[in-house]
PDB file of N, CA and C in Angstrom:
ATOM      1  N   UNK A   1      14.828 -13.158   8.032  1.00  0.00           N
ATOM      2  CA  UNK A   1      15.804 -12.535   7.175  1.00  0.00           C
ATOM      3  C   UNK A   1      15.827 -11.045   7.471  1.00  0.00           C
ATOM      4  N   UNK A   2      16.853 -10.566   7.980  1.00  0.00           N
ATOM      5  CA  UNK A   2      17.056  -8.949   7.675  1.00  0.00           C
ATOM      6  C   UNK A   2      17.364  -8.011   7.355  1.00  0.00           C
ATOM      7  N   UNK A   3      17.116  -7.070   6.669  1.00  0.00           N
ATOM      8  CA  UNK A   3      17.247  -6.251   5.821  1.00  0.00           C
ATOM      9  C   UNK A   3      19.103  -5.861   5.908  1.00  0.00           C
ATOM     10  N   UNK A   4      19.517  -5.463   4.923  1.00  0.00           N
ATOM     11  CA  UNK A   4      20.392  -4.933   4.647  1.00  0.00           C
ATOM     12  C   UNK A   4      20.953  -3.449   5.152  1.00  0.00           C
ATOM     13  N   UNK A   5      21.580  -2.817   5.395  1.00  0.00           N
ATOM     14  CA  UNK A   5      21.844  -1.172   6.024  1.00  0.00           C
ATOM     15  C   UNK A   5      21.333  -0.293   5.021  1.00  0.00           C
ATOM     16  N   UNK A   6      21.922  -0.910   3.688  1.00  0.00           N
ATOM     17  CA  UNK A   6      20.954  -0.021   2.128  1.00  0.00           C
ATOM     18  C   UNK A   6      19.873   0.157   2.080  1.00  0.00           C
ATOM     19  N   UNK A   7      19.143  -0.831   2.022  1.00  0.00           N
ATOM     20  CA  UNK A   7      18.098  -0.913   1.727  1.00  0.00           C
ATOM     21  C   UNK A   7      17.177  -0.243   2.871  1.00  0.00           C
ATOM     22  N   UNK A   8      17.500  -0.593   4.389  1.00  0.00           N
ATOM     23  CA  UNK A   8      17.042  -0.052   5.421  1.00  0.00           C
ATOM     24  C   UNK A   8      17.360   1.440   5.323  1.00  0.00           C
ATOM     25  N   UNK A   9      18.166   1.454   5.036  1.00  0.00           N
ATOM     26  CA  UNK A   9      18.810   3.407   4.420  1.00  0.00           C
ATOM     27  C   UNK A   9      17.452   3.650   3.139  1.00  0.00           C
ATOM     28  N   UNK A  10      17.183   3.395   1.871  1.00  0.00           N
ATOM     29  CA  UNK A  10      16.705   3.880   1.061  1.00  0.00           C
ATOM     30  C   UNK A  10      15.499   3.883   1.862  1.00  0.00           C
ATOM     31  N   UNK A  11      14.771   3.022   2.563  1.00  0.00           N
ATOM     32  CA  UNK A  11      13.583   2.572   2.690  1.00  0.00           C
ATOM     33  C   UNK A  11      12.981   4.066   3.709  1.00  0.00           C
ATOM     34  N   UNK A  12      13.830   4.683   4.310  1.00  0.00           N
ATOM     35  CA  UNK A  12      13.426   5.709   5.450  1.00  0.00           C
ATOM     36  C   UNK A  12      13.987   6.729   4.410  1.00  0.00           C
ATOM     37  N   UNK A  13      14.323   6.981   3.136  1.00  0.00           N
ATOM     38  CA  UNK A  13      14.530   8.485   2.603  1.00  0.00           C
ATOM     39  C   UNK A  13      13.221   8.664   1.475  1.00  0.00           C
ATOM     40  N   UNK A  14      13.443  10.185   1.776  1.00  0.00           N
ATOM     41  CA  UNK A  14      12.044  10.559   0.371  1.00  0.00           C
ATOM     42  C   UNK A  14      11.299  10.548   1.098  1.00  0.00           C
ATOM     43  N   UNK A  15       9.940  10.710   0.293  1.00  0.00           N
ATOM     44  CA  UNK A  15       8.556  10.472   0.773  1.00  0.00           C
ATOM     45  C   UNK A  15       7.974   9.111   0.794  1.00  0.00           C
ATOM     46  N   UNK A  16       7.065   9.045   2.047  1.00  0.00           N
ATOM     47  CA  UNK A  16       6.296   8.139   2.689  1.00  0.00           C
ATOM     48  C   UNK A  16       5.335   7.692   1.272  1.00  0.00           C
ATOM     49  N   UNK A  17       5.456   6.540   0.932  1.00  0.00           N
ATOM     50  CA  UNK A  17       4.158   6.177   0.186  1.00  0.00           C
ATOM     51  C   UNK A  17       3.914   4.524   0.285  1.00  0.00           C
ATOM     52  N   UNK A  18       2.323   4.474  -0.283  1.00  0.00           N
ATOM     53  CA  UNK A  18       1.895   3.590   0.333  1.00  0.00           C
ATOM     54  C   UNK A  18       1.109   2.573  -0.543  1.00  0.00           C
ATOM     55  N   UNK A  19       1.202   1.781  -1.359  1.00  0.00           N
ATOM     56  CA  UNK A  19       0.273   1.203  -2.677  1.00  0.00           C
ATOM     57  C   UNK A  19      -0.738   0.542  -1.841  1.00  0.00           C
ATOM     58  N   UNK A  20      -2.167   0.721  -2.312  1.00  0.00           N
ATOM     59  CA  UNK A  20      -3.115  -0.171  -1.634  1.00  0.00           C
ATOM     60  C   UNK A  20      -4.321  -0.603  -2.928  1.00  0.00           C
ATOM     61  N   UNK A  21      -4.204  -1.926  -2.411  1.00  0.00           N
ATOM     62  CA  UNK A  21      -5.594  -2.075  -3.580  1.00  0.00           C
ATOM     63  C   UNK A  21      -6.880  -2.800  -2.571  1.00  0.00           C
ATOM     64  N   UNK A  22      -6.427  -2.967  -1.258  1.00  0.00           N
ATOM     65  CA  UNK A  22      -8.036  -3.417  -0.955  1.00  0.00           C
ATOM     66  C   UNK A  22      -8.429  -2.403  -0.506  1.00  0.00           C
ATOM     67  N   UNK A  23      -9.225  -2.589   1.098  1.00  0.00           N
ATOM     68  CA  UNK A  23      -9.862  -1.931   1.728  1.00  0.00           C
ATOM     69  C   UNK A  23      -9.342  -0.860   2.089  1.00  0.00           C
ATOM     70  N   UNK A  24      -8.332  -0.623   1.890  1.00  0.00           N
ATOM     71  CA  UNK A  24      -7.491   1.143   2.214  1.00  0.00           C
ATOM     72  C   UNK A  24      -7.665   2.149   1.561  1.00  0.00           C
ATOM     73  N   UNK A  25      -8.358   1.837   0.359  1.00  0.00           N
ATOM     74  CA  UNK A  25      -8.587   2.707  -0.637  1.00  0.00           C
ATOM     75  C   UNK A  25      -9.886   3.650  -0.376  1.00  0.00           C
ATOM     76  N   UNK A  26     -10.565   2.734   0.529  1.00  0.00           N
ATOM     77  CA  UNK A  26     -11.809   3.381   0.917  1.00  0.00           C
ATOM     78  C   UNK A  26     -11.548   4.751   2.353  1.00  0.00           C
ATOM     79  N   UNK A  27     -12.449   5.967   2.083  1.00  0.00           N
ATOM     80  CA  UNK A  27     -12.410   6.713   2.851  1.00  0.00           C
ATOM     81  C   UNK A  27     -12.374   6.448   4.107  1.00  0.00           C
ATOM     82  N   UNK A  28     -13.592   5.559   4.374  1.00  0.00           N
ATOM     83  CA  UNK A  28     -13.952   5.475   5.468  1.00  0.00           C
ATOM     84  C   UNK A  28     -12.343   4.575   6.931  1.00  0.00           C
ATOM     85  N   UNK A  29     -12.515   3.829   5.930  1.00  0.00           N
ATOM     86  CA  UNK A  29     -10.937   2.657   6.335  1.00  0.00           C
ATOM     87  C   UNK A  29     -10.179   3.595   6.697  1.00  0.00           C
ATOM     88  N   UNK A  30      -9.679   4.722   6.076  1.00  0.00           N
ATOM     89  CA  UNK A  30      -8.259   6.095   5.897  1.00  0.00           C
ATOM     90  C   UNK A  30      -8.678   6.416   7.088  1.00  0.00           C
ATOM     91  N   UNK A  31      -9.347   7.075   7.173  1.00  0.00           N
ATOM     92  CA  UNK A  31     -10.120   8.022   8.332  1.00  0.00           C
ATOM     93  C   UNK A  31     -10.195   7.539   9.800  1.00  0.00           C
ATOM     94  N   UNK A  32     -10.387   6.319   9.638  1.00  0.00           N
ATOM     95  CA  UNK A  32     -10.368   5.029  10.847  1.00  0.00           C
ATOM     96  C   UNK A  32      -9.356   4.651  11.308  1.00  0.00           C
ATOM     97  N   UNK A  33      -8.174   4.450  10.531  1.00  0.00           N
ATOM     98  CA  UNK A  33      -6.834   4.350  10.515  1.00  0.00           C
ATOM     99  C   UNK A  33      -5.756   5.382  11.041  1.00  0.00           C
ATOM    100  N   UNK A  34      -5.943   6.285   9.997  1.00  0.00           N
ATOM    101  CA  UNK A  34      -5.140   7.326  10.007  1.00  0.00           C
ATOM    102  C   UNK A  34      -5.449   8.502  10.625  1.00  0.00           C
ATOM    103  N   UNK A  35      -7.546   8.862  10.877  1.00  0.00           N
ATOM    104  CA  UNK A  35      -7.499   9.842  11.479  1.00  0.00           C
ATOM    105  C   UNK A  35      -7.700  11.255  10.144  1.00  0.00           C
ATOM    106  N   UNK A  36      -7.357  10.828   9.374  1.00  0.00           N
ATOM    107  CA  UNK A  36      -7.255  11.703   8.076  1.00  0.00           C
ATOM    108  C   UNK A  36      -7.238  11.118   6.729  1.00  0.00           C
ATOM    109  N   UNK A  37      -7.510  11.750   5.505  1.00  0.00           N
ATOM    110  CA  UNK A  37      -7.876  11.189   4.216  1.00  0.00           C
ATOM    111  C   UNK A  37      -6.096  11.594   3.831  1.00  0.00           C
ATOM    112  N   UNK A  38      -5.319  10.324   3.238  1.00  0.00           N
ATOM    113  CA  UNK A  38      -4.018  11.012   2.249  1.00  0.00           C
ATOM    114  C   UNK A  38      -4.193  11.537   1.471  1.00  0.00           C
ATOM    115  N   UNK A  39      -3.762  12.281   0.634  1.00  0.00           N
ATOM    116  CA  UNK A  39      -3.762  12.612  -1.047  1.00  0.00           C
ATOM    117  C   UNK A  39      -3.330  10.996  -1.119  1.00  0.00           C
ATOM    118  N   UNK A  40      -3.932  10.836  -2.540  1.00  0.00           N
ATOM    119  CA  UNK A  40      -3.418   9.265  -3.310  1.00  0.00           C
ATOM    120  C   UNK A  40      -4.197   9.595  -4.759  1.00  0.00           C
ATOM    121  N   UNK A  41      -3.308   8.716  -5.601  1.00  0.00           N
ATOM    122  CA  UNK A  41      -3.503   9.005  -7.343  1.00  0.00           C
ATOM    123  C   UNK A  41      -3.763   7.385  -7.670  1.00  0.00           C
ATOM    124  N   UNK A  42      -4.548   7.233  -8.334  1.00  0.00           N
ATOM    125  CA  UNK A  42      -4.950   6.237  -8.952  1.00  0.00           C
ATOM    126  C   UNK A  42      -3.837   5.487  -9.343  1.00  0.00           C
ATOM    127  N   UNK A  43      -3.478   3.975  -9.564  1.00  0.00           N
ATOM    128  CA  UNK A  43      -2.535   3.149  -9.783  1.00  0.00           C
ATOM    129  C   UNK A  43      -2.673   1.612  -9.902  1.00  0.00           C
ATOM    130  N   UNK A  44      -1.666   1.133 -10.613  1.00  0.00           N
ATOM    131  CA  UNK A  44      -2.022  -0.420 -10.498  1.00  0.00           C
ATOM    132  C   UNK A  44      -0.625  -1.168 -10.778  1.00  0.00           C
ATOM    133  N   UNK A  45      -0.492  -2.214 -10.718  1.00  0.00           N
ATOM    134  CA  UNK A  45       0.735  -3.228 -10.343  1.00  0.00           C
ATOM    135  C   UNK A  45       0.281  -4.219 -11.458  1.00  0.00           C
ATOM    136  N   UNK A  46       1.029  -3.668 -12.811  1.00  0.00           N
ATOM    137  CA  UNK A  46       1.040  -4.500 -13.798  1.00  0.00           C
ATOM    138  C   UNK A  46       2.072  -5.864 -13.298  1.00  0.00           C
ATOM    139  N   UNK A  47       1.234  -6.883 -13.764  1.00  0.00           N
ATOM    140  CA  UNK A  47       1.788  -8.338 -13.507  1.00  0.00           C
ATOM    141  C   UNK A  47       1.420  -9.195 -11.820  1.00  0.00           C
ATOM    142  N   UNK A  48       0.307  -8.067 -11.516  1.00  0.00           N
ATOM    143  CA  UNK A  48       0.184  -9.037 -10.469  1.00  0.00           C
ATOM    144  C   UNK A  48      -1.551  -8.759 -10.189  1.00  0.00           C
ATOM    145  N   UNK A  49      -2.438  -9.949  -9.661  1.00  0.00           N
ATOM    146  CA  UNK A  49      -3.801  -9.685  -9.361  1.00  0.00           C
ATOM    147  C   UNK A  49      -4.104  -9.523  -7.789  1.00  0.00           C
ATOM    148  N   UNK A  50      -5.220  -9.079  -7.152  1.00  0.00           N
ATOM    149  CA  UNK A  50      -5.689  -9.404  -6.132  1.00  0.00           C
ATOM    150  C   UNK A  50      -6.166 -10.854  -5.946  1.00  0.00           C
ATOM    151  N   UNK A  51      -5.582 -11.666  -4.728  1.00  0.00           N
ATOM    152  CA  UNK A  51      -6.550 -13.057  -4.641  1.00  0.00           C
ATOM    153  C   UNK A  51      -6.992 -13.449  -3.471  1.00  0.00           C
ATOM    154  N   UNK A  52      -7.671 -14.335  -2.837  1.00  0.00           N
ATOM    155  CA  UNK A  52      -7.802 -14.762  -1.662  1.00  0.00           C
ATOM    156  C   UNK A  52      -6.475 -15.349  -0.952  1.00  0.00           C
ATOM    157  N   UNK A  53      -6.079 -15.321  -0.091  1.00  0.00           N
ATOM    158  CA  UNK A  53      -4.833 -16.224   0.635  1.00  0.00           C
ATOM    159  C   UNK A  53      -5.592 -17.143   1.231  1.00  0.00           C
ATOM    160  N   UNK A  54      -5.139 -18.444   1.268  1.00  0.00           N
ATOM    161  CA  UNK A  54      -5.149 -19.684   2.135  1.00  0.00           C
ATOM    162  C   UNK A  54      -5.201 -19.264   3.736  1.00  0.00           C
ATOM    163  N   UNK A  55      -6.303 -19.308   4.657  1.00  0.00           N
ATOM    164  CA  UNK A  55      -6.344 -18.976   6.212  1.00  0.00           C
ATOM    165  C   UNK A  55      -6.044 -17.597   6.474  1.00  0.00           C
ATOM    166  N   UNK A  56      -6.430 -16.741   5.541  1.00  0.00           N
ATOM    167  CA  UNK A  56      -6.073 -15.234   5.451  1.00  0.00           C
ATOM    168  C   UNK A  56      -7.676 -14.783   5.601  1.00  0.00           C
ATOM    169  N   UNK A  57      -8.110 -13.044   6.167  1.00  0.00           N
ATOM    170  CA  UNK A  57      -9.210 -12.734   5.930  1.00  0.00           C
ATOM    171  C   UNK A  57      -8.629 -11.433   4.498  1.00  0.00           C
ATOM    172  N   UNK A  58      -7.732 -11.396   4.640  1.00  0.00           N
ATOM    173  CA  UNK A  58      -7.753 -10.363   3.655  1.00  0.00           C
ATOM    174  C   UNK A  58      -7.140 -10.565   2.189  1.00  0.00           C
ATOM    175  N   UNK A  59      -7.037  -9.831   1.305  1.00  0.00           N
ATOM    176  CA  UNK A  59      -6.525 -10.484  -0.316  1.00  0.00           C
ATOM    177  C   UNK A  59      -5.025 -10.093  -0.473  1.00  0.00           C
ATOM    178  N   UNK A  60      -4.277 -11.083  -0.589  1.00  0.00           N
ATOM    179  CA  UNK A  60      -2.922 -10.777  -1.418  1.00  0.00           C
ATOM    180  C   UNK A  60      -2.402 -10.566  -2.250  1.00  0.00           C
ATOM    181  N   UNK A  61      -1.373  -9.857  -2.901  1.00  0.00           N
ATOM    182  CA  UNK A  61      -1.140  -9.894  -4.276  1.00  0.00           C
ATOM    183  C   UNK A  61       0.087 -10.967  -4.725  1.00  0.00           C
ATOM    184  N   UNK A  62      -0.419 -11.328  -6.031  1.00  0.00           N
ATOM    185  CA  UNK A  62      -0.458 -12.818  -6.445  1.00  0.00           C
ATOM    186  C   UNK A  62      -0.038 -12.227  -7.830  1.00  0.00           C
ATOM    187  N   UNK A  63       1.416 -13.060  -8.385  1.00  0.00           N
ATOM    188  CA  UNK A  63       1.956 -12.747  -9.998  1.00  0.00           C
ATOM    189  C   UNK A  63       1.085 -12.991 -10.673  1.00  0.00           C
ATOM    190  N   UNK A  64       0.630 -12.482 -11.878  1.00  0.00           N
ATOM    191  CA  UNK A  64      -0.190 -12.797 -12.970  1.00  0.00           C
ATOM    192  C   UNK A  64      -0.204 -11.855 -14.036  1.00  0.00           C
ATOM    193  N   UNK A  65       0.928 -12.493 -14.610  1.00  0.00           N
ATOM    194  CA  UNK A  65       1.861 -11.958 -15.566  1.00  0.00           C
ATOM    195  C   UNK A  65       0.608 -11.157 -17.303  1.00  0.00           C
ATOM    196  N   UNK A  66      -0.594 -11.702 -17.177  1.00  0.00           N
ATOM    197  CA  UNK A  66      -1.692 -11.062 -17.873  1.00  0.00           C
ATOM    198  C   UNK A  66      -3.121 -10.084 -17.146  1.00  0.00           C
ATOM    199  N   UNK A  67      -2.121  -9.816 -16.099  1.00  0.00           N
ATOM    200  CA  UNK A  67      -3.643  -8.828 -15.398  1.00  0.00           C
ATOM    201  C   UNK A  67      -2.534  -7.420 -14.881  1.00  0.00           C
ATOM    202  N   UNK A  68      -3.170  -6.892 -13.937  1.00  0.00           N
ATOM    203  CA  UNK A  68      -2.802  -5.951 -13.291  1.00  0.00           C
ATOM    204  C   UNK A  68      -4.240  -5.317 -12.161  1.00  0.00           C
ATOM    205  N   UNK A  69      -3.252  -5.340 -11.387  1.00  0.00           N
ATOM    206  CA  UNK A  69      -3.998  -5.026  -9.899  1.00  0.00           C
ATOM    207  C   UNK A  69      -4.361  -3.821  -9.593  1.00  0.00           C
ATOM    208  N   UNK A  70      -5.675  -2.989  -9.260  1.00  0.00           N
ATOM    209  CA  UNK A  70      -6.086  -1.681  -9.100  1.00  0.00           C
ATOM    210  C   UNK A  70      -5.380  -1.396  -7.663  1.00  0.00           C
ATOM    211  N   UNK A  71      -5.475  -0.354  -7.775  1.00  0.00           N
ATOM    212  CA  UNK A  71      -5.253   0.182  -6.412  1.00  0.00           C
ATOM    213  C   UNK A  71      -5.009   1.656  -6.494  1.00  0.00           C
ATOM    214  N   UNK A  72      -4.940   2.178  -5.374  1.00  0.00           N
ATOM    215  CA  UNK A  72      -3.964   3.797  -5.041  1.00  0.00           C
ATOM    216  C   UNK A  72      -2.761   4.523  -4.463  1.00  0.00           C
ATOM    217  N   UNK A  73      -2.102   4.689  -4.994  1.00  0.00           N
ATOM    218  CA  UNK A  73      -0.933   5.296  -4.266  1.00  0.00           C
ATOM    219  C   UNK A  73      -1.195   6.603  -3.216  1.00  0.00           C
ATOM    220  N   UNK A  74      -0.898   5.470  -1.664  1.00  0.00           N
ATOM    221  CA  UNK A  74      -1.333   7.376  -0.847  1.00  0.00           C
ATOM    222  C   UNK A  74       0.119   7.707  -0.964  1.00  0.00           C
ATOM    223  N   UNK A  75       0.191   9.718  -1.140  1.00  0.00           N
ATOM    224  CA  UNK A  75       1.269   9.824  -1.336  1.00  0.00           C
ATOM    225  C   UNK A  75       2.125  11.085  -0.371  1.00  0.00           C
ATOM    226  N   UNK A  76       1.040  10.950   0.831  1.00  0.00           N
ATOM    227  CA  UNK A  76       1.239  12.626   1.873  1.00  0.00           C
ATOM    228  C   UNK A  76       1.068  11.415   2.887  1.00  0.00           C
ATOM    229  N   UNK A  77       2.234  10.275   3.127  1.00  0.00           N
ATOM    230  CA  UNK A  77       2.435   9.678   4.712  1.00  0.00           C
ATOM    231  C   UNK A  77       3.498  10.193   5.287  1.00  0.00           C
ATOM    232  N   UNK A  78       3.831  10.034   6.783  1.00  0.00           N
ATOM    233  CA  UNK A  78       4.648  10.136   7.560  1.00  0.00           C
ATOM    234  C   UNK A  78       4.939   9.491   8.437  1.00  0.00           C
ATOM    235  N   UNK A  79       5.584   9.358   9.461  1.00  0.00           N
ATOM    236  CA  UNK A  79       5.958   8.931  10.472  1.00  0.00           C
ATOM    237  C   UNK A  79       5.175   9.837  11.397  1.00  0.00           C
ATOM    238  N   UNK A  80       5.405  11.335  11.252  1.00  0.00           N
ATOM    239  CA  UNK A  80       4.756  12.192  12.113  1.00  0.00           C
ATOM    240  C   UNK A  80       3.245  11.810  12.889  1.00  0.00           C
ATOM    241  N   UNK A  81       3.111  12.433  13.709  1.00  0.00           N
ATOM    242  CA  UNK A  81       1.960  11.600  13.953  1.00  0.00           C
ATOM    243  C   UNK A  81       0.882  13.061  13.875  1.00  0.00           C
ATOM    244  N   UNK A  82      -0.582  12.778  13.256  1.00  0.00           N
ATOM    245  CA  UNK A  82      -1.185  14.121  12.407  1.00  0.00           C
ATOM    246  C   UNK A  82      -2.535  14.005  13.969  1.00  0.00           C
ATOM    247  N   UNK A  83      -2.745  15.234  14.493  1.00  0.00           N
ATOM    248  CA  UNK A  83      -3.859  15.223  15.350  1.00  0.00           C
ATOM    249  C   UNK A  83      -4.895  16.322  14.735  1.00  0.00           C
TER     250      UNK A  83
END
């Protein structure tokens, strides 16, 4: 399925941000990744949990309309590339 021209339009304006609730949240992961720590503010995704996926190594987020999912918003991404 592919995106729409709108949506592909909104999706590249504003600032770069990034919700993470597993392993991204950790310094070390950022740093490994990116090369650099983002700014990111504490956050969570009312109505949905972290869970295991079926043949997955990593956790998905899964509706669950009585929890809410931790995580962080990084909020200094780019496209640019940072050396």
């Amino acid at each position: 399925m592919s995106e729409t021209p709108h949506r592909r339009d909104r999706l590249m304006q504003g600032p770069d941000l990034l919700f993470c609730y597993g392993t991204l949240q950790f310094d070390a992961v950022l740093e490994a990744l990116l090369g650099r720590i983002p700014d990111r503010t504490p956050v969570s995704a009312p109505g949905y949990r972290a869970a295991a996926l079926a043949a997955r190594v990593y956790p998905g987020l899964v509706r669950a309309s009585d929890r809410s999912a931790a995580g962080v918003l990084l909020t200094d991404l780019s496209s640019a590339r940072h050396e």
